[in-house]
Each structure stands twice: as C-alpha cells, then as structure tokens.
PDB file of N, CA and C in Angstrom:
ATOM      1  N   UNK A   1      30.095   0.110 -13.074  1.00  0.00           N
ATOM      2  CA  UNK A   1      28.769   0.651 -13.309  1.00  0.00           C
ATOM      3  C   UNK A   1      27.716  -0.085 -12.469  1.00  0.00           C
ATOM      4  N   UNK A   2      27.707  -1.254 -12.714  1.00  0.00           N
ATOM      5  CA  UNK A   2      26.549  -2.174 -11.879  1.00  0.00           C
ATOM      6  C   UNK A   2      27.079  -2.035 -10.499  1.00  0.00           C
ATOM      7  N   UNK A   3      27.746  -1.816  -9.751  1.00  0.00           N
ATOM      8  CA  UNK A   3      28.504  -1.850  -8.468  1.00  0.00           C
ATOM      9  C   UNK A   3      27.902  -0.397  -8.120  1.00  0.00           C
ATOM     10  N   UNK A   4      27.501   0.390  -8.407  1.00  0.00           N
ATOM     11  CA  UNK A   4      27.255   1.673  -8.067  1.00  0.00           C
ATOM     12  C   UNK A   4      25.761   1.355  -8.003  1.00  0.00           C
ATOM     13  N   UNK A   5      25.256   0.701  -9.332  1.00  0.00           N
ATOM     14  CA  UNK A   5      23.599   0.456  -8.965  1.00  0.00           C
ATOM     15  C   UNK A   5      23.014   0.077  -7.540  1.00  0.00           C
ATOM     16  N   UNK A   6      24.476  -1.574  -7.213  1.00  0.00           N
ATOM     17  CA  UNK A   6      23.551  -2.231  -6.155  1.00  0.00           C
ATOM     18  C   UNK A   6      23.622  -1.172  -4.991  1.00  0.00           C
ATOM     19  N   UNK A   7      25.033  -0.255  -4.940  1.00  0.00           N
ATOM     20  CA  UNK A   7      25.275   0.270  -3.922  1.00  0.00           C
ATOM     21  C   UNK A   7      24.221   1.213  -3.673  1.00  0.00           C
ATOM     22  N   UNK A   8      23.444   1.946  -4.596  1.00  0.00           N
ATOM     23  CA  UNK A   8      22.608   3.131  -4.461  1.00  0.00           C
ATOM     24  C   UNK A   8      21.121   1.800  -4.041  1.00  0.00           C
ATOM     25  N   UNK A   9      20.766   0.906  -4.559  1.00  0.00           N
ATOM     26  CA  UNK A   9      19.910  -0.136  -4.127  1.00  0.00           C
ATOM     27  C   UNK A   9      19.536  -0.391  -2.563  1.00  0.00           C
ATOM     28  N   UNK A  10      20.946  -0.672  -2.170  1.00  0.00           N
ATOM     29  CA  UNK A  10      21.029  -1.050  -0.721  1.00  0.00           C
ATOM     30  C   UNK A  10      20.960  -0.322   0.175  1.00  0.00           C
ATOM     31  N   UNK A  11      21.027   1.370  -0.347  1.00  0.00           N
ATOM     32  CA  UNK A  11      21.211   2.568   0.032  1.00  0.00           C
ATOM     33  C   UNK A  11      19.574   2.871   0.450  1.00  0.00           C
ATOM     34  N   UNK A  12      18.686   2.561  -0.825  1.00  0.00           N
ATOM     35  CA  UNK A  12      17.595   2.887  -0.813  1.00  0.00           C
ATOM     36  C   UNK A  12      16.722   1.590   0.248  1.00  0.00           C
ATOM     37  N   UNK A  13      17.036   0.604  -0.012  1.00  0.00           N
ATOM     38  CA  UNK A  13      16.506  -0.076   0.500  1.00  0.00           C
ATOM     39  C   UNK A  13      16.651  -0.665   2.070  1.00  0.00           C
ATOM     40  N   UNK A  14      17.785   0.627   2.463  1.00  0.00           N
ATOM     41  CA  UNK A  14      17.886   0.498   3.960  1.00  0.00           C
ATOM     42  C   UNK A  14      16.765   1.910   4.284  1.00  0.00           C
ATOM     43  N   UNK A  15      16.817   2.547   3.282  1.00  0.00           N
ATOM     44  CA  UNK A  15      15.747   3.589   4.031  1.00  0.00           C
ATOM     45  C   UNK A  15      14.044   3.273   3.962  1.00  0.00           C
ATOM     46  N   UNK A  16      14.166   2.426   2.987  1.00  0.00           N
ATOM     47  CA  UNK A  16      12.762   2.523   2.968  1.00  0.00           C
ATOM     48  C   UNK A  16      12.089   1.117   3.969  1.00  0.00           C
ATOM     49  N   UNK A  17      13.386   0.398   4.418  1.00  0.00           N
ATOM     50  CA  UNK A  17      13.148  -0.421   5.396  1.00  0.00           C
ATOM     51  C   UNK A  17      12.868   0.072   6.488  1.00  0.00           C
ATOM     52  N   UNK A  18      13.426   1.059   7.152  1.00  0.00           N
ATOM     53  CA  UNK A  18      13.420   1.937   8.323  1.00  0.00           C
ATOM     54  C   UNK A  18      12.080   2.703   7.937  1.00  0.00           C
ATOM     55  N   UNK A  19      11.890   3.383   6.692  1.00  0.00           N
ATOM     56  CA  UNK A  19      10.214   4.054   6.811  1.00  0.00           C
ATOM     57  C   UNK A  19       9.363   3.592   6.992  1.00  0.00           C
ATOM     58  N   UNK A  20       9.418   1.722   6.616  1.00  0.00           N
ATOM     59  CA  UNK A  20       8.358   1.167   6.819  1.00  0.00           C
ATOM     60  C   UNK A  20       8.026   0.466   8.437  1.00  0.00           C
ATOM     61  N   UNK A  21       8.953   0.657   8.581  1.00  0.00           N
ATOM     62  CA  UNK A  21       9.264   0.199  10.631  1.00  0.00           C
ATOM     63  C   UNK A  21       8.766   0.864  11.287  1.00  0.00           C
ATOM     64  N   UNK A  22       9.040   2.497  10.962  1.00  0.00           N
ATOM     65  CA  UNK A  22       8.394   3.861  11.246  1.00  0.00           C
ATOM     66  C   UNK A  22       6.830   3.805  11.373  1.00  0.00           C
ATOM     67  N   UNK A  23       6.574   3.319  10.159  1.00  0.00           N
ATOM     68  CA  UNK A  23       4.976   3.183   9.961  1.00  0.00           C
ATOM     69  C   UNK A  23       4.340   2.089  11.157  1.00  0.00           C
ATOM     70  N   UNK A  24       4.856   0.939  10.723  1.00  0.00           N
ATOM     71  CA  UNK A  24       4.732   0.350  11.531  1.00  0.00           C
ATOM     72  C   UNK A  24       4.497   0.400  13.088  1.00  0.00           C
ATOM     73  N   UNK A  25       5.432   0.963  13.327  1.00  0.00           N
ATOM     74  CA  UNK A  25       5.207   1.125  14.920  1.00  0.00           C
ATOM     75  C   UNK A  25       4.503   2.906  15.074  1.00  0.00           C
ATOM     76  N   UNK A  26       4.201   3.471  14.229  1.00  0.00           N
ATOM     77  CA  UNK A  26       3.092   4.356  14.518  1.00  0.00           C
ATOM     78  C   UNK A  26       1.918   3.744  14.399  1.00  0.00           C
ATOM     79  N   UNK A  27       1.807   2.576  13.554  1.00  0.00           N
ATOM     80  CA  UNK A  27       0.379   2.278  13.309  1.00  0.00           C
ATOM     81  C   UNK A  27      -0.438   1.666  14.848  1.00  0.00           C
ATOM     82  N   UNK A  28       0.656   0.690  15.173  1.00  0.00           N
ATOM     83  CA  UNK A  28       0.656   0.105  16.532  1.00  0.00           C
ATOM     84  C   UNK A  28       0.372   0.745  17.718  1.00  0.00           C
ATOM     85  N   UNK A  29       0.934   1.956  17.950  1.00  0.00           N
ATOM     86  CA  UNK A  29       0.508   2.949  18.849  1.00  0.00           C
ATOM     87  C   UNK A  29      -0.964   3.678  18.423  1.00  0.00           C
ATOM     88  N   UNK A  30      -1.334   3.886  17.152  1.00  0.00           N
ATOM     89  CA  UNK A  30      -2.774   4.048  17.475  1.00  0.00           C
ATOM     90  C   UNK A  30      -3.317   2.931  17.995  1.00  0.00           C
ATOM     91  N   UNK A  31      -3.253   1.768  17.354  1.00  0.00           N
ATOM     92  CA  UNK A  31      -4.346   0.885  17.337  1.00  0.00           C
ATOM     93  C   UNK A  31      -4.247   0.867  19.197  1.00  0.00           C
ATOM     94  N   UNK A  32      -3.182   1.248  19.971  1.00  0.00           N
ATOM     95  CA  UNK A  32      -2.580   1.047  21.217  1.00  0.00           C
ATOM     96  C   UNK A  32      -3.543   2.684  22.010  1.00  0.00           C
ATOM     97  N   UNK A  33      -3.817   3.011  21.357  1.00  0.00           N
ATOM     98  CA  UNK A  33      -4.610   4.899  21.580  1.00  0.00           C
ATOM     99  C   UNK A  33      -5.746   4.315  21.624  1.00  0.00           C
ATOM    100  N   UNK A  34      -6.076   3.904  20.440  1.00  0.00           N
ATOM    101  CA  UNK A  34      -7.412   3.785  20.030  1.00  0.00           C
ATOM    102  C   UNK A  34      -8.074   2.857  21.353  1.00  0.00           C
ATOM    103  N   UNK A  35      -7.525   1.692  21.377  1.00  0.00           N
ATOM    104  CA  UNK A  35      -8.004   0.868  22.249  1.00  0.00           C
ATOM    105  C   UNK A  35      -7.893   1.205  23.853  1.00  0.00           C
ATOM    106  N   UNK A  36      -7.222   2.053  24.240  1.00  0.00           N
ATOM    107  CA  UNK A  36      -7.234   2.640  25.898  1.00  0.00           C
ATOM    108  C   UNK A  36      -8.363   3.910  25.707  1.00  0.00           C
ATOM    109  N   UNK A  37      -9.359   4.099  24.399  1.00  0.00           N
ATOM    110  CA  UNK A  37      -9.945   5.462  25.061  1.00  0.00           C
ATOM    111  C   UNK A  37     -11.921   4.647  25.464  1.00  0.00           C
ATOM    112  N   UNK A  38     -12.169   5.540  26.115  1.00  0.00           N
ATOM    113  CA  UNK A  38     -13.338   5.037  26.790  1.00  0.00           C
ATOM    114  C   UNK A  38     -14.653   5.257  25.610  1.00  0.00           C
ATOM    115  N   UNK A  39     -14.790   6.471  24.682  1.00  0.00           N
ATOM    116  CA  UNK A  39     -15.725   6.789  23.499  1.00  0.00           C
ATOM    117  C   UNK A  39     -15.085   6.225  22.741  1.00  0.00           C
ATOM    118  N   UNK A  40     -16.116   6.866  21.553  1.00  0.00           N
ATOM    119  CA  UNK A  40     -15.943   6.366  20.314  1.00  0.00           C
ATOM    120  C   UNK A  40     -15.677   7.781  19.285  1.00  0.00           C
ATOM    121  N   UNK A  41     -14.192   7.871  19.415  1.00  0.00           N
ATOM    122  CA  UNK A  41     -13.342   8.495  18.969  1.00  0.00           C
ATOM    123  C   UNK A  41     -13.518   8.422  17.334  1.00  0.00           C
ATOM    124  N   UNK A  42     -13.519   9.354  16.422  1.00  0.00           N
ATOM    125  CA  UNK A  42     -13.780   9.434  14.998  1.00  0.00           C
ATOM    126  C   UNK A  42     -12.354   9.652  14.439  1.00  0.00           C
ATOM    127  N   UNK A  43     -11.964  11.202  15.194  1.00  0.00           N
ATOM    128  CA  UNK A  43     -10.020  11.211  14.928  1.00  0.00           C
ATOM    129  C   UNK A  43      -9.329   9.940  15.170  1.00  0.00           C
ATOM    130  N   UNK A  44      -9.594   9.363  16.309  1.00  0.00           N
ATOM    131  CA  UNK A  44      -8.441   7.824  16.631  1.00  0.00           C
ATOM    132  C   UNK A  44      -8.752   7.126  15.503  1.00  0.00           C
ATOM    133  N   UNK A  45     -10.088   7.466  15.203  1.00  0.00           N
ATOM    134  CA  UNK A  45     -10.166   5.665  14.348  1.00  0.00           C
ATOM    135  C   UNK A  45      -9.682   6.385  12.899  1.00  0.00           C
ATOM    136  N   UNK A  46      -9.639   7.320  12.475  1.00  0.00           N
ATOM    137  CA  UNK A  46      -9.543   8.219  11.285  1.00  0.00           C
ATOM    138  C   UNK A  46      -7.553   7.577  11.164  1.00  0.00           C
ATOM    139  N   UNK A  47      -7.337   8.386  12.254  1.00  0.00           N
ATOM    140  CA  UNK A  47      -5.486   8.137  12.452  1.00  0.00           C
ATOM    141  C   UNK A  47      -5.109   7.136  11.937  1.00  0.00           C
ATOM    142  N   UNK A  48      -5.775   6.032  12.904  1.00  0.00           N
ATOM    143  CA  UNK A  48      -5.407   4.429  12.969  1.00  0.00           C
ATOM    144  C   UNK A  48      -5.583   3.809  11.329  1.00  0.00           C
ATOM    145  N   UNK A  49      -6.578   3.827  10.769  1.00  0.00           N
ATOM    146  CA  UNK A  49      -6.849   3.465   9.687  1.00  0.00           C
ATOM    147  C   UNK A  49      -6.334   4.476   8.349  1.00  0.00           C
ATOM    148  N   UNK A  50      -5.296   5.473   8.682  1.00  0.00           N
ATOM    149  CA  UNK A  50      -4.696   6.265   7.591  1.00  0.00           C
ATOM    150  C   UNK A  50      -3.358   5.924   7.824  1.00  0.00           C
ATOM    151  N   UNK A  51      -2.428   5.253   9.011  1.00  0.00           N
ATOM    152  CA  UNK A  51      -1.597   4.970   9.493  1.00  0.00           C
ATOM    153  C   UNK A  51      -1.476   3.384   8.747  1.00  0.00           C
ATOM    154  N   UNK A  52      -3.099   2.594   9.014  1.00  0.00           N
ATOM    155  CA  UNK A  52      -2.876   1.460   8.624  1.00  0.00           C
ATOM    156  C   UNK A  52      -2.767   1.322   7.231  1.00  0.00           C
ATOM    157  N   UNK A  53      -3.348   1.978   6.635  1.00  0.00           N
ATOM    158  CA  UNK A  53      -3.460   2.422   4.910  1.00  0.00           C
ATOM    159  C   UNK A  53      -2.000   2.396   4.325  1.00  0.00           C
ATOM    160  N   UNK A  54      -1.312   3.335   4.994  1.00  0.00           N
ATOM    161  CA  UNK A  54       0.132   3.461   4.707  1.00  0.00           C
ATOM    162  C   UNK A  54       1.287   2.683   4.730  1.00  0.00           C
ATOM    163  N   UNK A  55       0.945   1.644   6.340  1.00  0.00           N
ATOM    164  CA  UNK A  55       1.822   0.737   6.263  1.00  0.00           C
ATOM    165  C   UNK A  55       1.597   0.089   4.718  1.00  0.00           C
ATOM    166  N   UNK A  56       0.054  -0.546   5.085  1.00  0.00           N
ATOM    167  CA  UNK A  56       0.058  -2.019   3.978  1.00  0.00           C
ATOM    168  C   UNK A  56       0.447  -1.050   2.721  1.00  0.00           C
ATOM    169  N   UNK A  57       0.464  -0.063   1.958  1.00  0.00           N
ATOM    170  CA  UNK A  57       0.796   0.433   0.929  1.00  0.00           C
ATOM    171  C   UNK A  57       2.265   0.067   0.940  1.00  0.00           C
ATOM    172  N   UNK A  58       2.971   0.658   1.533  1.00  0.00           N
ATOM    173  CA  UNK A  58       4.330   0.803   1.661  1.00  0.00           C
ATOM    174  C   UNK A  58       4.790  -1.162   1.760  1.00  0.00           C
ATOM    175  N   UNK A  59       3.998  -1.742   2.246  1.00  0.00           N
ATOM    176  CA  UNK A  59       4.513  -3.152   2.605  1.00  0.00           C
ATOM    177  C   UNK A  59       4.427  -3.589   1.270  1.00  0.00           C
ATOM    178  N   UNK A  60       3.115  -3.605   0.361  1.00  0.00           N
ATOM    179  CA  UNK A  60       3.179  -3.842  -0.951  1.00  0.00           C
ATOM    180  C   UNK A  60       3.798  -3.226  -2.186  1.00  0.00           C
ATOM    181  N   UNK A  61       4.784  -2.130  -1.830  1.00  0.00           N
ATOM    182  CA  UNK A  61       6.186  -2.077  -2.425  1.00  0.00           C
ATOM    183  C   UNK A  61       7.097  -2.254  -2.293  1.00  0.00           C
ATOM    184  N   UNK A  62       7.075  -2.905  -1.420  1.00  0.00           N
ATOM    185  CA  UNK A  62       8.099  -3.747  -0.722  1.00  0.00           C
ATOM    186  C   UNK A  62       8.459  -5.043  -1.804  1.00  0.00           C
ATOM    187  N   UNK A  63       7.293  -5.811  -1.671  1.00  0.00           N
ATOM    188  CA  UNK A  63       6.984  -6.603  -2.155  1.00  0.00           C
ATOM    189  C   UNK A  63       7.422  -6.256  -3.709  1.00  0.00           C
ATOM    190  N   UNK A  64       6.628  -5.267  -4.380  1.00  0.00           N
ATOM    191  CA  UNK A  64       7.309  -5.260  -5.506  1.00  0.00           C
ATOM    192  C   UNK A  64       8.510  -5.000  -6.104  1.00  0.00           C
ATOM    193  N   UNK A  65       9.186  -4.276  -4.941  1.00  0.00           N
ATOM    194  CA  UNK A  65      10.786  -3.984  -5.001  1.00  0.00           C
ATOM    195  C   UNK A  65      11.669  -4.973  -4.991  1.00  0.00           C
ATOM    196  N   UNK A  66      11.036  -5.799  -4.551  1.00  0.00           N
ATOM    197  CA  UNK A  66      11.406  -7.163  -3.864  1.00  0.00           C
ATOM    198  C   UNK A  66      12.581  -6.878  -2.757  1.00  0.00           C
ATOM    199  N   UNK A  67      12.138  -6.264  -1.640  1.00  0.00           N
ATOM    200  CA  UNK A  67      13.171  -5.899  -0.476  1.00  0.00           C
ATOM    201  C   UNK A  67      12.828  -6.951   0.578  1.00  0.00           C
ATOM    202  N   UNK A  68      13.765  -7.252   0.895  1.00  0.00           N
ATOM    203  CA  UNK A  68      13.420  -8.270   2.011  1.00  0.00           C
ATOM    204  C   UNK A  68      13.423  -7.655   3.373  1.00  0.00           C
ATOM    205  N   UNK A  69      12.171  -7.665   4.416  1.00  0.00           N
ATOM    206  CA  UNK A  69      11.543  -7.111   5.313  1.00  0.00           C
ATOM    207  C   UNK A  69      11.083  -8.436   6.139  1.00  0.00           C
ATOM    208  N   UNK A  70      11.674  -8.137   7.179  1.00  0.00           N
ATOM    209  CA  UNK A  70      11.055  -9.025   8.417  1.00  0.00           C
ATOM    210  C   UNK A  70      10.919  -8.232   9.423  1.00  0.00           C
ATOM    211  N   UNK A  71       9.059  -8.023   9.710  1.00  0.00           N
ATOM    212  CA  UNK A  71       9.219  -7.364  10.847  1.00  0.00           C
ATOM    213  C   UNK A  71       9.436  -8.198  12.325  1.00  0.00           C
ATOM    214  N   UNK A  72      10.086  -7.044  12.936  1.00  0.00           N
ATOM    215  CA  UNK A  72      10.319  -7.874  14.712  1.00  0.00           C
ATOM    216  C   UNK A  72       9.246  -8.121  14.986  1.00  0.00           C
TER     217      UNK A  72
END
C-alpha cells in the first residue's frame, strides 16, 4: 500500500518539477523580451510579471510539498 503512495509521489513530483522549470525558463525569456525592447511595453511587462507570479506560486508549493528543487 505505502509503496504505491511513494510511487504515485515521485510520479507527481517529477512532473511538477519539470512544470516548474517550464515556468521558469518562460519567465526568463520575458524578463530576456522585456529587456531587448526599446519602449515601454505594457503587454511585456504584463507577461513578465504573470509569468513571474506563477513561478514564485508554484515554487511556494514546492516548498510546501516539500519537493526538493534545485534550479540549474
């Protein structure tokens, strides 16, 4: 019974490691948008800061999941 838990655990917690990597390196590419445009972009900064919203959300269930996450 418990052997099936950790297995569905490790299951979950390889995906939600990879979603949060995902985030991650989308967030990076705005902030990477944002900073090559010449105005003052309302969508970039809108993106960037709904992108960034998401990571740190997702990072602080991390935390409460207690998944261990090291980003590269």
């Amino acid at each position: 019974m418990f052997s099936k838990r950790n297995k569905l655990k490790k299951d979950y917690d390889a995906r939600f490691i990879r979603l949060l990597e995902e985030t991650r390196s989308d967030w990076h590419t705005a902030q990477a948008v944002e900073s090559h445009l010449d105005d003052y972009n309302l969508d970039a900064i809108a993106k960037r800061k709904t992108l960034e919203s998401i990571h740190f959300y997702l990072y602080k269930e991390a935390k409460r999941r207690q998944v261990v996450y090291k980003p590269n």
